[in-house]
C-alpha atoms as a PDB file:
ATOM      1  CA  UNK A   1     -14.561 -63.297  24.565  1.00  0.00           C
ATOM      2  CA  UNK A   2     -15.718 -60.808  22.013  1.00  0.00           C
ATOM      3  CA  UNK A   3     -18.869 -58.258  23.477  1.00  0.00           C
ATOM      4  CA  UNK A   4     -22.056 -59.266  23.119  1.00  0.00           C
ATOM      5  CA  UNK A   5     -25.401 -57.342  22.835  1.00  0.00           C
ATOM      6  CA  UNK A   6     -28.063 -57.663  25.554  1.00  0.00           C
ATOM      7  CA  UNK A   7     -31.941 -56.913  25.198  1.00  0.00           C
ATOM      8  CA  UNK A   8     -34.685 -56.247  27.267  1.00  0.00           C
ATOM      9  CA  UNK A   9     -37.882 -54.159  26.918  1.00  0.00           C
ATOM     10  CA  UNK A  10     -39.619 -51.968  29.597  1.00  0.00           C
ATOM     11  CA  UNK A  11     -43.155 -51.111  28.733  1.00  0.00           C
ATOM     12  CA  UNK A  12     -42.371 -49.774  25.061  1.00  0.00           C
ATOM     13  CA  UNK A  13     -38.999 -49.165  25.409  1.00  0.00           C
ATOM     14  CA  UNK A  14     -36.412 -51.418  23.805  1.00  0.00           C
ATOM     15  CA  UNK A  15     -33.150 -51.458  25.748  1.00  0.00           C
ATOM     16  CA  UNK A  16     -29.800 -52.585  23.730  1.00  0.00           C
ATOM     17  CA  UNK A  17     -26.756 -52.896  26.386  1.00  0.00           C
ATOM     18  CA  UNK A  18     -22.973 -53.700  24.913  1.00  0.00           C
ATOM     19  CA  UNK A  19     -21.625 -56.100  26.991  1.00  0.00           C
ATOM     20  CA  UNK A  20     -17.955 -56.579  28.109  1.00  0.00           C
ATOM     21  CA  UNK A  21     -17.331 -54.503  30.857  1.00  0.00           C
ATOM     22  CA  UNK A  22     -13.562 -55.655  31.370  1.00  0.00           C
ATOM     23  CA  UNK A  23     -12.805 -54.040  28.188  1.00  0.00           C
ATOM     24  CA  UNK A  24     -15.898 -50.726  28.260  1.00  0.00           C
ATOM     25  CA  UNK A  25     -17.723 -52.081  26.333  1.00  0.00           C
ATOM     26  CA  UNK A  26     -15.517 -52.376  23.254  1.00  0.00           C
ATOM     27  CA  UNK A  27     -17.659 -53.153  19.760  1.00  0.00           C
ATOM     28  CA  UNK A  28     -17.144 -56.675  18.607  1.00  0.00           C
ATOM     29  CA  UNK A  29     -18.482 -57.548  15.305  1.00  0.00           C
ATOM     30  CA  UNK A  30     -21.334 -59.904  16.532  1.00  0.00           C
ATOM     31  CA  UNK A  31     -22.386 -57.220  18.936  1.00  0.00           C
ATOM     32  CA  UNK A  32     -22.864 -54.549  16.008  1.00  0.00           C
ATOM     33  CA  UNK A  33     -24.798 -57.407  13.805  1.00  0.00           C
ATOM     34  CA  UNK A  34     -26.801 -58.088  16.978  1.00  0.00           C
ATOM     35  CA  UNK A  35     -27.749 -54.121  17.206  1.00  0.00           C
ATOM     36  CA  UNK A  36     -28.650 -53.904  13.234  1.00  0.00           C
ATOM     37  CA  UNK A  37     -31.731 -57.208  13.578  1.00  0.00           C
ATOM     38  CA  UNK A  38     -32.418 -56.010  16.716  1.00  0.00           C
ATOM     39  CA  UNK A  39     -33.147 -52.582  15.552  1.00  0.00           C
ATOM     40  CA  UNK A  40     -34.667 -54.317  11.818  1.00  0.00           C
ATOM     41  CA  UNK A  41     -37.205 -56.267  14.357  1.00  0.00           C
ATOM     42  CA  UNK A  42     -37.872 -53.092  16.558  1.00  0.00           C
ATOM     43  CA  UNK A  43     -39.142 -51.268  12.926  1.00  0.00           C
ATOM     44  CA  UNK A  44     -41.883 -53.694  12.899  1.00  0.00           C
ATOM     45  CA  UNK A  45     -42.727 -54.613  16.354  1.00  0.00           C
ATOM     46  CA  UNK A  46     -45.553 -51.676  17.437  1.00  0.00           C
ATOM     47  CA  UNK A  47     -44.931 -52.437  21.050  1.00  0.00           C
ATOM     48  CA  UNK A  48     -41.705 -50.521  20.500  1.00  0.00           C
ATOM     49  CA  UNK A  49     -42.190 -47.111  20.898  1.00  0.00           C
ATOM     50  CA  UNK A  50     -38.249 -45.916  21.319  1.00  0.00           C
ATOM     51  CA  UNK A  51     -35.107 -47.783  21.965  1.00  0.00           C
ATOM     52  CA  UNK A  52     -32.057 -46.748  24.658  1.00  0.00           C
ATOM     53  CA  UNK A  53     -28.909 -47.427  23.797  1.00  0.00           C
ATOM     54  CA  UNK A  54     -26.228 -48.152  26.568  1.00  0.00           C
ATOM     55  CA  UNK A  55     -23.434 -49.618  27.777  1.00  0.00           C
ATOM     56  CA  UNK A  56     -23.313 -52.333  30.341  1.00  0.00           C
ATOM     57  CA  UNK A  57     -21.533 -51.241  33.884  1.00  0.00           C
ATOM     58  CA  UNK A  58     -19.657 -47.977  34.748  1.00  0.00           C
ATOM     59  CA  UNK A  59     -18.777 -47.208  30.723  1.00  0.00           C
ATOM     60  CA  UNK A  60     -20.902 -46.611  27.522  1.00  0.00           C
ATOM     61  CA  UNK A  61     -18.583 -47.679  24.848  1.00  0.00           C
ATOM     62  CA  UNK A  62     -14.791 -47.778  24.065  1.00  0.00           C
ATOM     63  CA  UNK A  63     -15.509 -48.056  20.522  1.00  0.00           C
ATOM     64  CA  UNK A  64     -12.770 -50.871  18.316  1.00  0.00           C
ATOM     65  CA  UNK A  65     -10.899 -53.463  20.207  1.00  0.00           C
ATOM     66  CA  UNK A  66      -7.455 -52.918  19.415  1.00  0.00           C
ATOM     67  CA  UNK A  67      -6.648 -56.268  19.667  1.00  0.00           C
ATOM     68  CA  UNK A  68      -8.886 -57.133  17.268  1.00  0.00           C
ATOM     69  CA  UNK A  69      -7.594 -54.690  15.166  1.00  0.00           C
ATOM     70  CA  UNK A  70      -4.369 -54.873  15.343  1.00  0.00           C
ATOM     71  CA  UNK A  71      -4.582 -58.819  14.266  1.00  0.00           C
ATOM     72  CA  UNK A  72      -6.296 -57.230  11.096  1.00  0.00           C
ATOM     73  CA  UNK A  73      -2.961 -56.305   9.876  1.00  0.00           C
ATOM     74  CA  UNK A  74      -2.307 -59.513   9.604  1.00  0.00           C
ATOM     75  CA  UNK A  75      -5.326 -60.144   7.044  1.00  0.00           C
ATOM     76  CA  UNK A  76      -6.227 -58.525   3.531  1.00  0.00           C
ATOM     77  CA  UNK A  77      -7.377 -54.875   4.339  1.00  0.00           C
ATOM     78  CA  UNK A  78     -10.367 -55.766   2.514  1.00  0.00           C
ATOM     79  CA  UNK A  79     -11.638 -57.637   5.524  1.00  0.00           C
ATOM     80  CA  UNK A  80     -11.208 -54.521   8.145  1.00  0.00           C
ATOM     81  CA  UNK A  81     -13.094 -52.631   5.357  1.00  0.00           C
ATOM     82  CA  UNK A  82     -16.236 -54.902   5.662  1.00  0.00           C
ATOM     83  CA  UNK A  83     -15.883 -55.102   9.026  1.00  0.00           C
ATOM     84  CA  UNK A  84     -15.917 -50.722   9.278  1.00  0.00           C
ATOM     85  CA  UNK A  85     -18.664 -51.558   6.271  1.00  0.00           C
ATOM     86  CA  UNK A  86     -21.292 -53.388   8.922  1.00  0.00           C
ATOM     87  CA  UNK A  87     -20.296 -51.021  11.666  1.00  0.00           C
ATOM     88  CA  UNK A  88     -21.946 -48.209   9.285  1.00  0.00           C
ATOM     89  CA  UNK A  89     -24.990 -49.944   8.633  1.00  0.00           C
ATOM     90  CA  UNK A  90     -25.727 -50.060  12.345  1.00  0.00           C
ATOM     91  CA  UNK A  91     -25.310 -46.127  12.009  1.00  0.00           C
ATOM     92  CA  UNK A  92     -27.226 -45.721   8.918  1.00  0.00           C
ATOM     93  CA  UNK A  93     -29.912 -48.050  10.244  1.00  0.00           C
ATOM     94  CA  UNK A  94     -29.805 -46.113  13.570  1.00  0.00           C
ATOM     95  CA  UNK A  95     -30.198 -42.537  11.731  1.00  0.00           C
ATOM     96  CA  UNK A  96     -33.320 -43.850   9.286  1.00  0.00           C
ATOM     97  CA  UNK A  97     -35.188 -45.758  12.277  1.00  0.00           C
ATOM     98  CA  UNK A  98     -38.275 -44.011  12.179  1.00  0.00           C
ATOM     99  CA  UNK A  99     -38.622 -44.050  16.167  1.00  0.00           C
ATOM    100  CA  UNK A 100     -36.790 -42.808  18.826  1.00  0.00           C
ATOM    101  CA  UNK A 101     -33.142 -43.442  19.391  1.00  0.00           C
ATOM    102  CA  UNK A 102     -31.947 -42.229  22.868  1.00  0.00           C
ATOM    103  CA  UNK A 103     -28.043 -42.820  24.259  1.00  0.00           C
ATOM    104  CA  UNK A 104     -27.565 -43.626  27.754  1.00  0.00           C
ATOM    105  CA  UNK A 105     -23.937 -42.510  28.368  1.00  0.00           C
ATOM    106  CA  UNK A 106     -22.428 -43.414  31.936  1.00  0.00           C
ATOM    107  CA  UNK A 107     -18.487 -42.939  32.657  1.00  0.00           C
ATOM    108  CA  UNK A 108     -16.578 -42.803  28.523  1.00  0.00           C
ATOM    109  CA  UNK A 109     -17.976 -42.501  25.171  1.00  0.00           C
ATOM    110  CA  UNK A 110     -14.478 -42.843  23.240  1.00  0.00           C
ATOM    111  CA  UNK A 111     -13.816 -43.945  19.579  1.00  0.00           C
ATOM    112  CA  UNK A 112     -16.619 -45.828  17.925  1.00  0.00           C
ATOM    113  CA  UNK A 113     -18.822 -45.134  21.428  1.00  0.00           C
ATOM    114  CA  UNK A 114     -18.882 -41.749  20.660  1.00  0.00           C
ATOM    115  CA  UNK A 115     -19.523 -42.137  17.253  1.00  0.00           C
ATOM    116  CA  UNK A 116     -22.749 -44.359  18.308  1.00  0.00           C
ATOM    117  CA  UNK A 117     -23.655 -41.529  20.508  1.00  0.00           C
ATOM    118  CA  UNK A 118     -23.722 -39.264  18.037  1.00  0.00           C
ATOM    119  CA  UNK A 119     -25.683 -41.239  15.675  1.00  0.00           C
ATOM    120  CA  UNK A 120     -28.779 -41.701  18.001  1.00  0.00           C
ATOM    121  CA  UNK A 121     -31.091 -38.829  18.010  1.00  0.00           C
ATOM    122  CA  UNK A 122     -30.667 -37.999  21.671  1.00  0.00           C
ATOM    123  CA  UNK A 123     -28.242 -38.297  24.166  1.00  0.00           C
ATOM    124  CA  UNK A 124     -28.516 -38.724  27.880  1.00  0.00           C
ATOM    125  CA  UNK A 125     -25.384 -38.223  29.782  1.00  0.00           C
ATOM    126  CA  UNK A 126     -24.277 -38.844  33.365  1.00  0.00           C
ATOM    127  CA  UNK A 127     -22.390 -35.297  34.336  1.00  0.00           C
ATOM    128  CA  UNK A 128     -19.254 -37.160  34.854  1.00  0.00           C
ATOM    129  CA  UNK A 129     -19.302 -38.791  31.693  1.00  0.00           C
ATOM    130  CA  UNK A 130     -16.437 -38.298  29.512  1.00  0.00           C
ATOM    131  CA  UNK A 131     -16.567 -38.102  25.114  1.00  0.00           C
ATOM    132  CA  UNK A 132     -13.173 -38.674  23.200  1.00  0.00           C
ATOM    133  CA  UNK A 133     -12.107 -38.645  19.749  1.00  0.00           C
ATOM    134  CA  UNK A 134      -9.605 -40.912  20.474  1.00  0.00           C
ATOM    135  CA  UNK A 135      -8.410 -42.595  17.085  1.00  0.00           C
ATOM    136  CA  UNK A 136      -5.285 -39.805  16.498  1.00  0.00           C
ATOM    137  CA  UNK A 137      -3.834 -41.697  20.083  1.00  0.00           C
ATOM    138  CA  UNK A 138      -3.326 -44.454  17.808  1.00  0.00           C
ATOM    139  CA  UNK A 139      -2.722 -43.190  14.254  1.00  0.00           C
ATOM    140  CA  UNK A 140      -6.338 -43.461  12.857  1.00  0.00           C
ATOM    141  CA  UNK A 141      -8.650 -41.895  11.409  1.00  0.00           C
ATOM    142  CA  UNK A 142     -12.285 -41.672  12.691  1.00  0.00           C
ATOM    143  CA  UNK A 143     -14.921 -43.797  11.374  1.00  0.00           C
ATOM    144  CA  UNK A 144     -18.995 -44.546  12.361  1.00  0.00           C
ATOM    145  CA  UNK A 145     -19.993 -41.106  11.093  1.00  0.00           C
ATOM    146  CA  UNK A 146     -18.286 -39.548  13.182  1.00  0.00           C
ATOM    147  CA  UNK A 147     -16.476 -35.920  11.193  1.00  0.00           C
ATOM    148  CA  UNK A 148     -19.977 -36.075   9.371  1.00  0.00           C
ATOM    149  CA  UNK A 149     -22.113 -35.056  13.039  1.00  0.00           C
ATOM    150  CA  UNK A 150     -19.365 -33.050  14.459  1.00  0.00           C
ATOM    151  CA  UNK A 151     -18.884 -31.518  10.731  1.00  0.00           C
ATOM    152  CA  UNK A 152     -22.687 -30.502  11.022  1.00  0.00           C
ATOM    153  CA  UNK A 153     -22.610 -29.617  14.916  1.00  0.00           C
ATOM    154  CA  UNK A 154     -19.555 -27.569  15.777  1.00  0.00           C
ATOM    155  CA  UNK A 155     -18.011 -24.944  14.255  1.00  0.00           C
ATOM    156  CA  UNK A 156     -15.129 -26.316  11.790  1.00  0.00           C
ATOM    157  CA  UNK A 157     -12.104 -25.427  14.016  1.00  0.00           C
ATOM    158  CA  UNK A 158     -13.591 -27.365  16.957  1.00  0.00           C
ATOM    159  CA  UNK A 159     -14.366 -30.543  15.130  1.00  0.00           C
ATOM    160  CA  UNK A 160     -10.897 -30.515  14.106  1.00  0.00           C
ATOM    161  CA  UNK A 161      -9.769 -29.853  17.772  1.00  0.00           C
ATOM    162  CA  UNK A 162     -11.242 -32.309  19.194  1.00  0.00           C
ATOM    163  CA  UNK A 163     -10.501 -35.023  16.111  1.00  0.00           C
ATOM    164  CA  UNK A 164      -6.847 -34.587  15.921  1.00  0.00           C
ATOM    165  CA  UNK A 165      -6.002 -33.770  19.621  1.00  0.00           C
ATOM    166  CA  UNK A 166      -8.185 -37.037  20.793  1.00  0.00           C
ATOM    167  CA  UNK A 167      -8.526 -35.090  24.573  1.00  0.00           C
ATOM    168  CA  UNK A 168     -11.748 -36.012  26.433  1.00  0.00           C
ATOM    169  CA  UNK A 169     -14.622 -33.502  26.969  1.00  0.00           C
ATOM    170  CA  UNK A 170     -16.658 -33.301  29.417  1.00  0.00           C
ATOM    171  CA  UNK A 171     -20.401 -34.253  29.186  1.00  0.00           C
ATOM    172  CA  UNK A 172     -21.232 -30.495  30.621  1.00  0.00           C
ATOM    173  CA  UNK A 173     -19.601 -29.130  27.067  1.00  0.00           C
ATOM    174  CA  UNK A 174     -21.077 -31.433  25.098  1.00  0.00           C
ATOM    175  CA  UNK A 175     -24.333 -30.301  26.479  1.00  0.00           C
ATOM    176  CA  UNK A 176     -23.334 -26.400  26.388  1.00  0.00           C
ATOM    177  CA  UNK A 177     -22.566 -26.875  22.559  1.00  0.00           C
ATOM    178  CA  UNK A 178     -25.987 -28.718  22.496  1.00  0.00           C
ATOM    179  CA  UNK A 179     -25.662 -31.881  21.581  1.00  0.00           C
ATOM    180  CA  UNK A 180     -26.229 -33.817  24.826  1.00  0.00           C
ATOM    181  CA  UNK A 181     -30.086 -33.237  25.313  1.00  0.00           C
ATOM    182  CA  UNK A 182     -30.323 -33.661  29.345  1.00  0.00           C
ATOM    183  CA  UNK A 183     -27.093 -34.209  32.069  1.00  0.00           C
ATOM    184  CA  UNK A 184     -28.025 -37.082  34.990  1.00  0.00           C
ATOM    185  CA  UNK A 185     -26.786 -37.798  37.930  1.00  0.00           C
ATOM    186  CA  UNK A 186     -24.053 -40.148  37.618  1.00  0.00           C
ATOM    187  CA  UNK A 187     -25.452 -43.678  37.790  1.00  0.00           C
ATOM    188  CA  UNK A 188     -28.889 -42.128  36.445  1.00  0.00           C
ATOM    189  CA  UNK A 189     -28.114 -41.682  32.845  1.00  0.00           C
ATOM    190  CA  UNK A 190     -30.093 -44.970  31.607  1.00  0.00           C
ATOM    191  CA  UNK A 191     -33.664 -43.820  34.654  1.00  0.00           C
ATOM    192  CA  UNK A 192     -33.396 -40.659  32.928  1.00  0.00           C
ATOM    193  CA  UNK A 193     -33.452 -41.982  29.127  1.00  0.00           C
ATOM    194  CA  UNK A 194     -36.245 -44.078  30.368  1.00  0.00           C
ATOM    195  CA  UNK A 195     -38.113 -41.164  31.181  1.00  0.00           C
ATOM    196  CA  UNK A 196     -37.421 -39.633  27.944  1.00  0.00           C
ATOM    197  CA  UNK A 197     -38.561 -42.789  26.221  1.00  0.00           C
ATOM    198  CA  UNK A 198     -41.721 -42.318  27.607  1.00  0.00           C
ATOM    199  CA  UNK A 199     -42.469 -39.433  27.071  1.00  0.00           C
ATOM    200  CA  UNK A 200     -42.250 -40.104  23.389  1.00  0.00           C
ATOM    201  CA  UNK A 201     -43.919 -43.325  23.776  1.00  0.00           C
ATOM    202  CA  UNK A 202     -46.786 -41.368  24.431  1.00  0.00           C
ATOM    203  CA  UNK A 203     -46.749 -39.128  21.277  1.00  0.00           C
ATOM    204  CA  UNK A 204     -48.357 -40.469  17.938  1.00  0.00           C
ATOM    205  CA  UNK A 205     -45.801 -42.555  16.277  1.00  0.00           C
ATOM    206  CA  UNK A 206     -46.506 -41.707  13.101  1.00  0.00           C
ATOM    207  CA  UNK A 207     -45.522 -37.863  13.663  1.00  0.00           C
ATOM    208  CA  UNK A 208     -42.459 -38.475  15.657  1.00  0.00           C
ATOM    209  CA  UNK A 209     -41.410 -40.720  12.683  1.00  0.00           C
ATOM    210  CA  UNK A 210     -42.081 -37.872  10.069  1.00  0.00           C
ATOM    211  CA  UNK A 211     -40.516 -35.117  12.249  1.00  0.00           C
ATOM    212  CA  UNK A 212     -37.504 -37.460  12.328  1.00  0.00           C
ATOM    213  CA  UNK A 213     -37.318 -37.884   8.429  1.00  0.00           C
ATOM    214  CA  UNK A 214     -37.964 -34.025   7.783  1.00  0.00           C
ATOM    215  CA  UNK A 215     -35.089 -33.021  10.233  1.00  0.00           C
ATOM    216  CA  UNK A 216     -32.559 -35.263   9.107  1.00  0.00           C
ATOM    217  CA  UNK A 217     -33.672 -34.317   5.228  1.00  0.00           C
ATOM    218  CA  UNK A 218     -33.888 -30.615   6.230  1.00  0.00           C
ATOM    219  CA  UNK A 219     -30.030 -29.619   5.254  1.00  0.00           C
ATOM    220  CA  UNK A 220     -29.773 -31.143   1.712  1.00  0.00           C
ATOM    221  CA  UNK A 221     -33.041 -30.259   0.386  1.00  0.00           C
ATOM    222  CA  UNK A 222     -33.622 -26.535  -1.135  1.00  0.00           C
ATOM    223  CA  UNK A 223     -36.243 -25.127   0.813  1.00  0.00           C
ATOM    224  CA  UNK A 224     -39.495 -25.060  -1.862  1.00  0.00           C
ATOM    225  CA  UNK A 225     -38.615 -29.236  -1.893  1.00  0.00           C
ATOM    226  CA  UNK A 226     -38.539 -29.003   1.705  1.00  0.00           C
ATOM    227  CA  UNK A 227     -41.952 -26.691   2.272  1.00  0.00           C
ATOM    228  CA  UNK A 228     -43.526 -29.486  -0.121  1.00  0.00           C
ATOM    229  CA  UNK A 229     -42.671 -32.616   2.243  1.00  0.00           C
ATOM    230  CA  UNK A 230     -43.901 -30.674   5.104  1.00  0.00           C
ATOM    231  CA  UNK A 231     -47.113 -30.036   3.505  1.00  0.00           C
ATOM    232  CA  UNK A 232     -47.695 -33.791   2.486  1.00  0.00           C
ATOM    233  CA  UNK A 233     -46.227 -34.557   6.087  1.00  0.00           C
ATOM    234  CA  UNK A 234     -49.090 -32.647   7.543  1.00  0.00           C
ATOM    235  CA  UNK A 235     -51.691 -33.735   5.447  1.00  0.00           C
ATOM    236  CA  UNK A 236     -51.124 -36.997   5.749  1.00  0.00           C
ATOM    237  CA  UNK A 237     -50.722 -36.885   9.829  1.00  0.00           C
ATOM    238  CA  UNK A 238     -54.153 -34.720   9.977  1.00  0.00           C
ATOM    239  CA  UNK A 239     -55.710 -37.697   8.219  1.00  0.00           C
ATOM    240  CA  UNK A 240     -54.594 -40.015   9.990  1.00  0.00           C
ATOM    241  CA  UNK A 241     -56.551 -41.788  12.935  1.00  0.00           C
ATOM    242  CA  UNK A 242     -53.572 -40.716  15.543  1.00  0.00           C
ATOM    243  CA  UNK A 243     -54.775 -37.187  13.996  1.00  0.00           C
ATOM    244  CA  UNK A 244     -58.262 -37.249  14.851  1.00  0.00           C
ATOM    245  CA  UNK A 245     -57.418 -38.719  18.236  1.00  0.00           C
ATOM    246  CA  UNK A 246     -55.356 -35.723  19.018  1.00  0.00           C
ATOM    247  CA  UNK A 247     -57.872 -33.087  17.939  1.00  0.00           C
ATOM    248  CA  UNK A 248     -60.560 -34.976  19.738  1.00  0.00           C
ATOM    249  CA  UNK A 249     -59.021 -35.422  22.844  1.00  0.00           C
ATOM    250  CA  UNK A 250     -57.621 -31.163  22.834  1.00  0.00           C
ATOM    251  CA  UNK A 251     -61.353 -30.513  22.253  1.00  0.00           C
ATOM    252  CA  UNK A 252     -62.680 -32.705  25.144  1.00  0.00           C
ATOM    253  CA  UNK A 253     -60.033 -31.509  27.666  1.00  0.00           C
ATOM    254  CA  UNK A 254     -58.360 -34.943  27.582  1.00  0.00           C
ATOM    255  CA  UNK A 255     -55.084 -36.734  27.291  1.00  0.00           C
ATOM    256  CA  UNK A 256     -54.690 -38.720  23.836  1.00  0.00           C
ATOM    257  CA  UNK A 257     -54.326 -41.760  23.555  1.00  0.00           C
ATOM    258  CA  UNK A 258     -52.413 -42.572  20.343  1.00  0.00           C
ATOM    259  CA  UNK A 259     -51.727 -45.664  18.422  1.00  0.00           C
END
């Protein structure tokens, strides 16, 4: 039975767990369909503030079934292309969600799991969780966006380290290189997300979504483009009503309460 993709929602939080823990959580092609209208319905739904992403049991994600793969040889390679071609658009949507998008990692992020790590905008992991590029174990080539956030993260000799030697890395490296935002106690990665989710729940939406944009923008835009769109940015976030809330509540010695 292929993984499914469970939901749930605590206070403004949107929770998506993979589901097959006999296999960690290995992506199934329903499961990454689930994740893309799940996420399309989040974008609309202002009693989302953030979403967690996570795996279900000891494991985050193995990334491909190889037995689902491996029958693909037995089909035109166009259909393992549109298969890698919906598994993108749940990273693409992922990267241009305008809220929060917060990994839970517990026990291994390997393959496409740690390529869906990488694509959310922060990532909570247990301390003994383990990341692995591990397509070379198996003649492949990465895919999910992978080389593109280690290209951009790590220094060019490490990404290709850890691509072509596929060994695990600890979630304490990860965070030393910085891109694991907080370590957990194992078992606590998904209490801690939570508690990252609402902290950003609490922030106006409409900033945290332009703050998003501008970052991810920031390093293919020549900087007099890029001191524009932070000056529209701002304006428009002064005027709005989450703006006046905020000044009004610094003035009265209060928290804000934004919308």
């Amino acid at each position: 039975m292929p993984s499914e993709l469970l939901t749930s929602q605590e206070e403004q939080t949107l929770i998506l767990t993979l589901s097959d823990p006999a296999t960690r959580n290995s992506l199934s092609p329903q499961a990454v369909s689930a994740a893309i209208e799940a996420l399309n319905q989040a974008d609309q739904n202002p009693d989302v503030r953030a979403v967690i992403l996570r795996g279900d049991g000891a494991h985050f994600c193995a990334g491909g079934d190889l037995n689902r793969i491996g029958g693909a040889r037995e089909r035109p390679p166009e259909a393992q292309a549109a298969s890698i071609e919906n598994f993108h658009t749940l990273v693409d949507a992922m990267r241009s969600f305008p809220k929060p998008v917060i990994a839970a990692v517990e026990g291994f992020a390997a393959g496409g799991g740690m390529s869906l790590a990488l694509a959310c905008d922060l990532i909570v992991a247990a301390s003994d969780a383990r990341f692995v590029m591990s397509y070379a174990k198996v003649g492949f080539s990465p895919d999910g966006g992978s080389t593109w956030h280690l290209g951009r993260a790590l220094p060019r000799a490490l990404a290709l380290e850890w691509v072509w030697l596929a060994e695990p890395q600890t979630a304490e490296r990860l965070w030393s290189l910085g891109l694991v935002n907080r370590l957990a106690e194992p078992g606590q990665a998904l209490a801690m997300a939570l508690q990252l989710a609402r902290q950003l729940s609490a922030m106006a939406p409409n900033a945290v979504a332009c703050a998003k944009e501008l970052i991810q923008a920031a390093p293919n835009r020549p900087l007099p483009q890029h001191l524009d769109e932070e000056r529209d940015a701002f304006v428009a976030n002064l005027f709005h009503d989450n703006g006046g809330e905020g000044l009004a509540a610094f003035f009265a010695k209060r928290r804000p309460v934004f919308r």
